[in-house]
N, C-alpha and C. Protein backbone atom coordinates (compact mmCIF):
# COMPACT_ATOMS: atom_id res chain seq x y z
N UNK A 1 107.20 43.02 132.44
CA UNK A 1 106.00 43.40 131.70
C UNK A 1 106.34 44.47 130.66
N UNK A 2 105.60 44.50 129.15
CA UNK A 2 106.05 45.24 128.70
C UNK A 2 105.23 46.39 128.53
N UNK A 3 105.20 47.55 128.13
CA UNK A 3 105.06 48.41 128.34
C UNK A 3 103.47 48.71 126.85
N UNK A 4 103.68 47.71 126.28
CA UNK A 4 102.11 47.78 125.12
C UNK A 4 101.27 46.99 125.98
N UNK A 5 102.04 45.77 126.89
CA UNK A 5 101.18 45.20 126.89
C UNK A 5 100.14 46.19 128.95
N UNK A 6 100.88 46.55 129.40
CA UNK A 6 100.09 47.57 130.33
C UNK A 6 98.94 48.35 129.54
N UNK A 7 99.44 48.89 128.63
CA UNK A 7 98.52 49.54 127.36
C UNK A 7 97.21 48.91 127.24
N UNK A 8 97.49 47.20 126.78
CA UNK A 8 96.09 46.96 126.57
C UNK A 8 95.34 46.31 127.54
N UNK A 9 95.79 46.25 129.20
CA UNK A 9 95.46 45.97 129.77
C UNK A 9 94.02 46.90 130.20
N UNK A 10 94.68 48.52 130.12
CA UNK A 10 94.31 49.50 130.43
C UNK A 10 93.08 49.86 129.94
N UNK A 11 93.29 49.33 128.49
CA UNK A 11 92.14 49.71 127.28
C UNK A 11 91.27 48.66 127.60
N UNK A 12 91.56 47.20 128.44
CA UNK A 12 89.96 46.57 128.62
C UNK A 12 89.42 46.70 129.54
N UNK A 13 90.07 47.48 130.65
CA UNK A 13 89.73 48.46 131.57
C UNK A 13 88.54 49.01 131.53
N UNK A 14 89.06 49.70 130.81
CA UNK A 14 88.34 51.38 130.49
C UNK A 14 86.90 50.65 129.70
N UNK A 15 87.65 50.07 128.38
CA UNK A 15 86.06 49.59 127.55
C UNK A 15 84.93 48.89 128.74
N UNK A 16 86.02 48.05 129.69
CA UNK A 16 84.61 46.97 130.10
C UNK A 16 84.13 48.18 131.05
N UNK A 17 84.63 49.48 131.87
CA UNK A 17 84.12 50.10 132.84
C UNK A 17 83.07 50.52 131.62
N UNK A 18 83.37 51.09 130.51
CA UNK A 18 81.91 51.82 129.95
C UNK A 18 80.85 51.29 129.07
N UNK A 19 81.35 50.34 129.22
CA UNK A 19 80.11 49.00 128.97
C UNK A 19 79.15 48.99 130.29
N UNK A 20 79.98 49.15 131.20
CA UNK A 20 79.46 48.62 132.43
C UNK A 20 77.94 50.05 132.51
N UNK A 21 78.88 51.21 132.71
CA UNK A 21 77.80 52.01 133.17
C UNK A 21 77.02 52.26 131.93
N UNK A 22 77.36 51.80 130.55
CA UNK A 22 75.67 52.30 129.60
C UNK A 22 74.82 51.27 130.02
N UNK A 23 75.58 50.38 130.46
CA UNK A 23 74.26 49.02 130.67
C UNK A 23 73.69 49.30 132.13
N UNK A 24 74.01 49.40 133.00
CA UNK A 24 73.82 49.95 134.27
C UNK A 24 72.40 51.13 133.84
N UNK A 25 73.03 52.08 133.23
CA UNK A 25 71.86 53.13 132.58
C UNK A 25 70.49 52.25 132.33
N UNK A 26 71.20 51.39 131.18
CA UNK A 26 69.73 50.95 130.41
C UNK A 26 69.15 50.00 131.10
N UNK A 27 69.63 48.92 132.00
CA UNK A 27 69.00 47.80 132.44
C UNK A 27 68.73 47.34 133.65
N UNK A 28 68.69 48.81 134.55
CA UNK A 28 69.05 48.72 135.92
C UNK A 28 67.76 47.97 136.14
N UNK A 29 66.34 48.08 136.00
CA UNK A 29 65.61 47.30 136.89
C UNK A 29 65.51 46.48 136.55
N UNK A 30 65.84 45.73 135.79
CA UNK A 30 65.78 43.94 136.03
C UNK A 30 67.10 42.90 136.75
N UNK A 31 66.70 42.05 137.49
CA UNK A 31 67.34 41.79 138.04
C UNK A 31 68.36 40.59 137.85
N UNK A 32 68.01 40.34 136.08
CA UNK A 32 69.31 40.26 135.72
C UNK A 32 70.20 40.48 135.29
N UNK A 33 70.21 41.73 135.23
CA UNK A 33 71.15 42.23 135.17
C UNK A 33 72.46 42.24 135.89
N UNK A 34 72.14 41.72 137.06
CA UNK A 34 73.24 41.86 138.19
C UNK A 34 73.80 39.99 137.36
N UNK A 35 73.23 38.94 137.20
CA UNK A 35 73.63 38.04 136.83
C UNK A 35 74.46 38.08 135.57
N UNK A 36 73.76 38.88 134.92
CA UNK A 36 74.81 39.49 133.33
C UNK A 36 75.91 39.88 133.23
N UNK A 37 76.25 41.26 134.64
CA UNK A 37 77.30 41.83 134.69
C UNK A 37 78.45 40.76 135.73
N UNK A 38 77.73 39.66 136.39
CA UNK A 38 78.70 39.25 137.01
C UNK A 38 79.51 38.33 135.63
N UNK A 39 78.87 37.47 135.16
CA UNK A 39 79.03 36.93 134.25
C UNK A 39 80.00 37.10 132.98
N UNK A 40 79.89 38.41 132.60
CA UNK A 40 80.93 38.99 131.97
C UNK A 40 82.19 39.93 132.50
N UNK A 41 82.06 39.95 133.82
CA UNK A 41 83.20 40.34 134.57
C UNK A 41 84.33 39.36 134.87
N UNK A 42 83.35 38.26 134.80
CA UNK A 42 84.08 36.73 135.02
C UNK A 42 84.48 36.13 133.71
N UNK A 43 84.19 36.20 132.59
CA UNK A 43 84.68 36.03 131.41
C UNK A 43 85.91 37.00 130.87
N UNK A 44 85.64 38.40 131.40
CA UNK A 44 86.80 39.51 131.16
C UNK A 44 87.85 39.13 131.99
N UNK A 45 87.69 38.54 133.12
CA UNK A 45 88.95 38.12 134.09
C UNK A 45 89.90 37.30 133.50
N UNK A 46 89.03 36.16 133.07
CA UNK A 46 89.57 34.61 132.26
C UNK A 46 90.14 34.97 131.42
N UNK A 47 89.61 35.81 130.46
CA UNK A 47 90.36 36.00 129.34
C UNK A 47 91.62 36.89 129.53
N UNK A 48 92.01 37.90 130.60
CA UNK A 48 93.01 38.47 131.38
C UNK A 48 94.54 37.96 130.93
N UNK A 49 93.80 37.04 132.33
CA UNK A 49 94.40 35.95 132.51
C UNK A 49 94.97 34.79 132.01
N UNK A 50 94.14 34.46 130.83
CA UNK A 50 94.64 33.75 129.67
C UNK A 50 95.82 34.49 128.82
N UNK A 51 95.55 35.61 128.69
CA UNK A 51 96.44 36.26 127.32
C UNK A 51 97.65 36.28 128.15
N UNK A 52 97.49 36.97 129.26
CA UNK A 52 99.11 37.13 130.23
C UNK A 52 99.22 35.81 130.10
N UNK A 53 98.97 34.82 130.64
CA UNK A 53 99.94 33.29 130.64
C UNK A 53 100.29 33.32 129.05
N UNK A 54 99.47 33.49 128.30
CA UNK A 54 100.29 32.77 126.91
C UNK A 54 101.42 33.72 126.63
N UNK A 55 101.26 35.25 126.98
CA UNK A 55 102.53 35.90 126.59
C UNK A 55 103.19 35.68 127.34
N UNK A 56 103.41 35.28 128.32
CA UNK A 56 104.24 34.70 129.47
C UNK A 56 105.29 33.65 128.42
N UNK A 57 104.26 32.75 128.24
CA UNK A 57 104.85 31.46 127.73
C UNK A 57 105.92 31.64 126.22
N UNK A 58 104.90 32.73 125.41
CA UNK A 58 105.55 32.83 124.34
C UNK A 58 106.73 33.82 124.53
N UNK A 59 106.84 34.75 125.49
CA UNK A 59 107.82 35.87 125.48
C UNK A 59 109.07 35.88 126.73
């Protein structure tokens, strides 16, 4: 693994954690919210996961 790419692992980390809690702030009582945040936790995974395989493949 290289050492930028820990970097930007880190940084979608951090962004999706503070996404997480302004929305948490703003949208806690509805209850879909919980469907929203799963939703894009599961899209942030995929896409993870996607970029490592292709740099895999390409590097």
């Amino acid at each position: 693994m290289n050492f930028t790419v820990w970097i930007l692992i880190f940084a979608l980390l951090e962004i999706s954690y503070l996404l997480y809690r302004s929305f948490k702030r703003r949208f806690s009582q509805t209850p879909l919210f919980r469907v929203f945040v799963s939703m894009v936790s599961y899209v942030l995974i995929a896409l993870a996961i996607m970029v490592l395989l292709t740099w895999y493949s390409f590097y």
